[in-house]
Protein backbone atom coordinates (compact mmCIF):
# COMPACT_ATOMS: atom_id res chain seq x y z
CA UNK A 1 -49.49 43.26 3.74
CA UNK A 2 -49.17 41.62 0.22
CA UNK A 3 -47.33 42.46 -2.71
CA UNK A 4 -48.86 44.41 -5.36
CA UNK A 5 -48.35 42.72 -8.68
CA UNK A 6 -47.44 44.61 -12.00
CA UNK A 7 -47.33 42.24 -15.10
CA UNK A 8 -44.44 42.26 -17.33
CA UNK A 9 -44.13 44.68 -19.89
CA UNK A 10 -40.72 44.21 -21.33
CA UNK A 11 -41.14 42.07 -24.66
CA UNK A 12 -39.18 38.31 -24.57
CA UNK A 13 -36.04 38.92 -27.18
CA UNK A 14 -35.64 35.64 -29.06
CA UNK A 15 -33.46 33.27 -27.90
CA UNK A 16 -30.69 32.12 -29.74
CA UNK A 17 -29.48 28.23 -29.13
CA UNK A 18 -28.02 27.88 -26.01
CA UNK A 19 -24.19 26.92 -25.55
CA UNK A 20 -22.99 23.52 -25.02
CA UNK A 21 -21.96 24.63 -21.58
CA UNK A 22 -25.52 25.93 -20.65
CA UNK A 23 -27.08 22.38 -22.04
CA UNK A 24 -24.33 20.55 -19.90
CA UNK A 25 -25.25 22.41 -16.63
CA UNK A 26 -29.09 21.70 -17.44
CA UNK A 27 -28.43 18.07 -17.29
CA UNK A 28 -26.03 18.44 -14.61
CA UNK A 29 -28.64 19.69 -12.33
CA UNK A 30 -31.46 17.81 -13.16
CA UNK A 31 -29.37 14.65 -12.20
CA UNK A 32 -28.78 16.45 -8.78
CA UNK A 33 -32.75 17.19 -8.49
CA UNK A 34 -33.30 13.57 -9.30
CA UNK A 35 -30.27 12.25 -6.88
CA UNK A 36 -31.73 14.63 -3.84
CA UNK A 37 -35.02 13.39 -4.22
CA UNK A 38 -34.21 9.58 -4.32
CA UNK A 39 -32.28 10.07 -1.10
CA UNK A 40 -35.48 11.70 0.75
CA UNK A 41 -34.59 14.93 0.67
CA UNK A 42 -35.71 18.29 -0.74
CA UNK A 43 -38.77 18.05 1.30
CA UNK A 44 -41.75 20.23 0.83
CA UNK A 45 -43.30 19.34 4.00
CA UNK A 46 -41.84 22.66 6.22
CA UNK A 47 -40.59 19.90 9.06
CA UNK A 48 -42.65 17.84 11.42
CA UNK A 49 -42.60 15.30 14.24
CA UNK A 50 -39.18 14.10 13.26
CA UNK A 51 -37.94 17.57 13.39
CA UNK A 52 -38.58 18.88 16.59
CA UNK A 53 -36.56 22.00 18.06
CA UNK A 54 -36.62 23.75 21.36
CA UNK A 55 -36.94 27.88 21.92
CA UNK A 56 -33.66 27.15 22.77
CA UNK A 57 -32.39 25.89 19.22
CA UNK A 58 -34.85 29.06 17.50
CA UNK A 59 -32.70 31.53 19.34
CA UNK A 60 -29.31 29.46 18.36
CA UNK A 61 -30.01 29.15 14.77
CA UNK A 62 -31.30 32.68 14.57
CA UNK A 63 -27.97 34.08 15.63
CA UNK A 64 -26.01 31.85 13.64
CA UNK A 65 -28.29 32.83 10.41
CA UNK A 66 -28.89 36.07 10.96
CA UNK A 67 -25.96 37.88 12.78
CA UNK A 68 -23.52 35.93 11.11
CA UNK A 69 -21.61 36.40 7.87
CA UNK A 70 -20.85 33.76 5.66
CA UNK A 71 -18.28 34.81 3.32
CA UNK A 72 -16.22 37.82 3.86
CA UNK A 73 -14.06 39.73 1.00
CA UNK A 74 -10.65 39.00 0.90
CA UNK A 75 -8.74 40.46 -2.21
CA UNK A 76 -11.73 41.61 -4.18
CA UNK A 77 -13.57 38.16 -4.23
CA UNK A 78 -15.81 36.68 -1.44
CA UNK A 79 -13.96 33.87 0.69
CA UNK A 80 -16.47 31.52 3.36
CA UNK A 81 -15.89 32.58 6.38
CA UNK A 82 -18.19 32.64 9.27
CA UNK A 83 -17.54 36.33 10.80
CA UNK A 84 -19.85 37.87 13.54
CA UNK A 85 -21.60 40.68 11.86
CA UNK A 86 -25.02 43.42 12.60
CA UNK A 87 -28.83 42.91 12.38
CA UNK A 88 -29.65 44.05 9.26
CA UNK A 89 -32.82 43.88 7.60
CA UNK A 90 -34.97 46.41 5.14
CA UNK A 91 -36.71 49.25 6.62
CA UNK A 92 -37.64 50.99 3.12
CA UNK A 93 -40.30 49.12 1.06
CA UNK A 94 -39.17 46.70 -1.61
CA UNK A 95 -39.67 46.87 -5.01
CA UNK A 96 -38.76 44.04 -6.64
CA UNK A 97 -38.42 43.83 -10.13
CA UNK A 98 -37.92 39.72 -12.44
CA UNK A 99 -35.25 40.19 -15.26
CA UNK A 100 -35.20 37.20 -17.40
CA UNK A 101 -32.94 36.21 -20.42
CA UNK A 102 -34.01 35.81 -23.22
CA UNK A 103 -33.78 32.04 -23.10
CA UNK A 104 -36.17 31.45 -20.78
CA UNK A 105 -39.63 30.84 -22.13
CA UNK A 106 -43.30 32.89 -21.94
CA UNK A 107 -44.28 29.73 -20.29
CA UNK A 108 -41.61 29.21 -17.65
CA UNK A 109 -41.41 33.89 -17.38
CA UNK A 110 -45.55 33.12 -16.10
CA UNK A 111 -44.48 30.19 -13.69
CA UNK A 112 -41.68 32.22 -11.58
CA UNK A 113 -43.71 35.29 -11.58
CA UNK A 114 -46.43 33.11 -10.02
CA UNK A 115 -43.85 31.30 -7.47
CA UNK A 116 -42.16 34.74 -6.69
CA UNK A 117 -45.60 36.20 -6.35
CA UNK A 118 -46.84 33.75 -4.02
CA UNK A 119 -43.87 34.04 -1.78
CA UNK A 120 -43.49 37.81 -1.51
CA UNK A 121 -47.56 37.21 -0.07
CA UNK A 122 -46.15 35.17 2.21
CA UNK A 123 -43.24 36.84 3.57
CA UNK A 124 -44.84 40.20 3.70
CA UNK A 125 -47.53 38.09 6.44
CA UNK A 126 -44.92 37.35 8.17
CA UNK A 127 -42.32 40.22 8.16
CA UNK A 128 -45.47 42.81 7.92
CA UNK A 129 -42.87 44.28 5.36
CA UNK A 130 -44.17 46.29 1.95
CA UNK A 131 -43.36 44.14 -1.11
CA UNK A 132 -44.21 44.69 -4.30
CA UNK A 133 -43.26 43.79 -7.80
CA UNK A 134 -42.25 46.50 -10.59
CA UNK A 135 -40.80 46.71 -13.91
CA UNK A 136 -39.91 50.18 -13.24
CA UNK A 137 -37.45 51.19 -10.82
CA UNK A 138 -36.54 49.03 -8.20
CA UNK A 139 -34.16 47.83 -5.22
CA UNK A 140 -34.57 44.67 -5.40
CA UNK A 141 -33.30 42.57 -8.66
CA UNK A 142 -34.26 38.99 -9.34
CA UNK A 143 -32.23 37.57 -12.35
CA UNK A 144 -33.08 34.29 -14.32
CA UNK A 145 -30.47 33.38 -16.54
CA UNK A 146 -28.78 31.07 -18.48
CA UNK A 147 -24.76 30.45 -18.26
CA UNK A 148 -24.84 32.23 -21.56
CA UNK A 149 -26.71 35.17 -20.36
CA UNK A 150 -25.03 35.37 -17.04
CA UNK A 151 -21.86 36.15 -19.04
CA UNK A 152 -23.07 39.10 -20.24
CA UNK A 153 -25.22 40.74 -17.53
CA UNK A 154 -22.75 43.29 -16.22
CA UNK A 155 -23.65 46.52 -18.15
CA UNK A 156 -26.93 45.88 -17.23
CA UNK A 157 -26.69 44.84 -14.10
CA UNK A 158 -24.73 47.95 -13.67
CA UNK A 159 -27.73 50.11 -14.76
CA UNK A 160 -30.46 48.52 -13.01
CA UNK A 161 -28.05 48.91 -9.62
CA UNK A 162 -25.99 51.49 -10.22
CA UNK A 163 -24.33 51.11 -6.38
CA UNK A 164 -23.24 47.25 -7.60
CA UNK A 165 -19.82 46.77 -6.81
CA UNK A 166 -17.55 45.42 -9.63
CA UNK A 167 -16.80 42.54 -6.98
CA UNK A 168 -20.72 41.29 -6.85
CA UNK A 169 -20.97 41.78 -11.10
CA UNK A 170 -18.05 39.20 -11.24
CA UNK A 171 -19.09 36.93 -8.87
CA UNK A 172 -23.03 36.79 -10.93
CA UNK A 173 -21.10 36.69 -13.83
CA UNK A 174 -18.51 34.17 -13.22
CA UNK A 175 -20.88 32.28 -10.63
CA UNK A 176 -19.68 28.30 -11.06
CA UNK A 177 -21.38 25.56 -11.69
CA UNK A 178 -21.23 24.02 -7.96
CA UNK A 179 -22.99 27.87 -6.73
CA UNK A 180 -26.94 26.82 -7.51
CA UNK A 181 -28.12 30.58 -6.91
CA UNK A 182 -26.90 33.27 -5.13
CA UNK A 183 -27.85 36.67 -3.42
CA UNK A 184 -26.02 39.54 -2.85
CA UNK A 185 -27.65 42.52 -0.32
CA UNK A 186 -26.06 45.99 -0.14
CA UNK A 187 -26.29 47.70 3.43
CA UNK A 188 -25.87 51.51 4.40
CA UNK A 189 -23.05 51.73 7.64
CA UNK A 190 -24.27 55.50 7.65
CA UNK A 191 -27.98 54.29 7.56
CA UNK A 192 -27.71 51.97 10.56
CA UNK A 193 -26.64 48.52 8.09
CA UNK A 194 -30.48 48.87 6.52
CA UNK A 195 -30.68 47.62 3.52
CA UNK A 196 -31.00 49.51 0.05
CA UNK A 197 -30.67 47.16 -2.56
CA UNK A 198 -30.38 43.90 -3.65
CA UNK A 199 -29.72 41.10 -6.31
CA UNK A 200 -30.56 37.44 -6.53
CA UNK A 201 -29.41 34.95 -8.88
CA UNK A 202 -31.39 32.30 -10.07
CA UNK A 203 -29.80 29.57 -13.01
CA UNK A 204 -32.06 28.89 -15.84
CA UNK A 205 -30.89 25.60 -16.29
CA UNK A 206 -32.66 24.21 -12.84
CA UNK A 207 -35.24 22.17 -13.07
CA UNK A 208 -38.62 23.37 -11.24
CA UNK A 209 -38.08 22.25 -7.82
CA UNK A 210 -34.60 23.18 -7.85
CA UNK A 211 -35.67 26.67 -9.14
CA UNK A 212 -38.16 26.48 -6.22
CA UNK A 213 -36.23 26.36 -4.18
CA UNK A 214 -33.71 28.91 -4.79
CA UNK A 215 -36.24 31.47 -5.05
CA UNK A 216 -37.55 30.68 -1.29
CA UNK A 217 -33.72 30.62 -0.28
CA UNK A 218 -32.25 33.60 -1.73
CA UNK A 219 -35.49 36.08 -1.25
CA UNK A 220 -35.18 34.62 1.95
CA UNK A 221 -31.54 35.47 2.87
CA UNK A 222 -31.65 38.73 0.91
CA UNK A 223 -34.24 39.92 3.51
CA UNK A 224 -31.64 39.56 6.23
CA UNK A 225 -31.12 35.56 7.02
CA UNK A 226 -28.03 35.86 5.31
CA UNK A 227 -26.29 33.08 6.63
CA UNK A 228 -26.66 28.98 6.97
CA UNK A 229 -25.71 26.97 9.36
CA UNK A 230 -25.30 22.75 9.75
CA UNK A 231 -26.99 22.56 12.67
CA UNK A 232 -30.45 24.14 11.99
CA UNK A 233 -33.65 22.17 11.07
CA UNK A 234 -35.79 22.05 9.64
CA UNK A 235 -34.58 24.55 7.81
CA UNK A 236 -33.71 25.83 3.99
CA UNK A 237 -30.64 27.59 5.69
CA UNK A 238 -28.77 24.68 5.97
CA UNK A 239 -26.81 23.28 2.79
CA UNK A 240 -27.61 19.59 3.45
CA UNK A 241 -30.45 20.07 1.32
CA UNK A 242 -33.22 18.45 3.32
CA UNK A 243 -35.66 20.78 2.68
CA UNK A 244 -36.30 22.82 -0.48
CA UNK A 245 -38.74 25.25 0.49
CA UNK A 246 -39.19 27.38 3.52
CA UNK A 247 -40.01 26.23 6.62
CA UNK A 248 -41.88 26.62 9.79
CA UNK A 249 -38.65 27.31 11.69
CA UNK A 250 -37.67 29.35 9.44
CA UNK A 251 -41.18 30.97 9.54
CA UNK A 252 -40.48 32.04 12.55
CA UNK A 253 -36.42 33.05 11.80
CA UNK A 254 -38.28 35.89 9.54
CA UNK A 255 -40.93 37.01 12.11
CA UNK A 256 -38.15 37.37 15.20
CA UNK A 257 -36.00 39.14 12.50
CA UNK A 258 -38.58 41.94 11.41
CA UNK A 259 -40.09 42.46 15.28
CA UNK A 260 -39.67 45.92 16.23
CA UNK A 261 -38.27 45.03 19.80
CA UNK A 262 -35.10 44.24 17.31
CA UNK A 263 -33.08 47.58 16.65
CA UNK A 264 -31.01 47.96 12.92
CA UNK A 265 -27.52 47.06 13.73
CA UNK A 266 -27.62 45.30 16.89
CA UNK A 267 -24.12 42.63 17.88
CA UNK A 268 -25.16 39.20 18.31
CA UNK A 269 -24.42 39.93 22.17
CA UNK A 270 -27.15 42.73 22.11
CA UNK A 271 -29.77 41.06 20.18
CA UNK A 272 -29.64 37.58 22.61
CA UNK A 273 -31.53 38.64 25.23
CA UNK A 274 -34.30 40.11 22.92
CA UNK A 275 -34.28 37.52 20.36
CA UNK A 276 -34.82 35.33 23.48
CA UNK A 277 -38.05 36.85 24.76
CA UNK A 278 -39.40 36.67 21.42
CA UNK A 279 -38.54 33.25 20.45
CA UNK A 280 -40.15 32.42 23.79
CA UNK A 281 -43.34 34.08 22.81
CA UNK A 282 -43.36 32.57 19.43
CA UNK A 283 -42.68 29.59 20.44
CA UNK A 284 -45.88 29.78 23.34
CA UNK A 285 -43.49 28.49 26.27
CA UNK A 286 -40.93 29.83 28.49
CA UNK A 287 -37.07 30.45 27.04
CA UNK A 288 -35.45 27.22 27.77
């Protein structure tokens, strides 16, 4: 099912010069764009004959991504730490609404709609989940700001998700140079760990395929592939940066993820022997 598309009909404020900071981050990560791709990686190719993996590896990486934590919260700020957590995933329809500062352009506002468009079509195929963009109400928050803007996002933030913790505002707010985007998914224990809301942070000053490829990430992991892991390829959820956009591994990461067979809040002990049939089946061979 694909996403129903609403176009934008909150007026650009103009944009005031942006800091020194903001221009030195721009550069910063274009030079890292330019450095990735001179070294062979960022590939847009979703993996191939170099990048073969086995039923075997699917059901691996799928644990690690998806029943795993990555950073836990230690003293009110969020510490990397690989934890074993729940399947969690969304079982209400998302509506998923682009909030851009003011210093991003008409031009570049049409281009990310376009990109995010395109991908919600493509991971509602696979998850057979309801997406749909809004610029009313919605549980699902994309942000595209400069350093600048970032600064100042709380109150808002705060209004468009009133459940945000104070924790996630400072971490958007404060996010460093050396965090490239970010997303941030808020599940209900009482509701079986489905999830209810959601923001992702994407940095204005990235250059388009960096941009990209944060959006495919971060929508990604904010559906429930909330983790990474070194060993999985080809894959986006892996922070060597081989690939930029999403894969056909991780293609099928989504599809195991939103099968039915899966139950809301399963251990990564109960979910094995299930994500193992399924892998199997995806995969068109036995579990190996």
């Amino acid at each position: 099912m694909g996403p129903v598309a609403i176009e934008p009909a909150e007026p650009r404020l103009d944009a005031g010069e942006p800091s020194e900071e903001s221009r030195r981050l721009a550069a910063y990560y274009g030079g890292v764009q330019a450095r990735l791709l001179s070294q062979g990686l960022l590939r847009r190719d979703g993996g191939g004959p170099d990048t073969y993996f086995s039923t075997r590896n699917l059901v691996e990486n799928f644990e690690r991504i998806a029943l795993y934590d990555e950073y836990a919260l230690q003293s009110g700020t969020f510490v990397q730490r690989q934890t074993p957590s729940r399947l969690r995933r969304w079982e209400v329809p998302i509506r998923m609404r682009l909030v851009f500062g003011p210093s991003v352009t008409d031009e570049q506002r049409a281009r990310d709609r376009r990109n995010v468009e395109t991908y919600n079509a493509r991971i509602a195929r696979l998850t057979g989940h309801r997406i749909g963009l809004t610029e009313g109400p919605a549980n699902f928050i994309v942000l595209f700001l400069n350093r600048d803007e970032q600064r100042t996002i709380g109150p808002r933030l705060e209004e468009l998700v009133p459940r945000i913790s104070p924790t996630v505002v400072n971490e958007i707010t404060h996010s460093p140079r050396s965090t490239f985007c970010a997303a941030y998914a808020l599940s209900e224990r009482k509701s079986n760990h489905a999830y209810t809301a959601a923001v992702v942070l994407v940095k204005a000053e990235h250059p388009d395929l960096l941009r990209l490829s944060c959006i495919h990430e971060e929508i990604a992991q904010a559906m429930g592939l909330a983790n990474d892991s070194p060993v999985a390829r080809p894959s986006i959820f892996n922070d060597d940066e081989e690939f930029a956009l999403l894969t056909e591994h991780d293609e099928l990461l989504l599809q195991i993820l939103y099968d039915r067979r899966l139950r809301l809040g399963m251990t990564p002990a109960e979910a094995r022997p299930i994500v193992s049939t399924i892998a199997a089946e995806l995969m068109g061979e036995g579990a190996s």
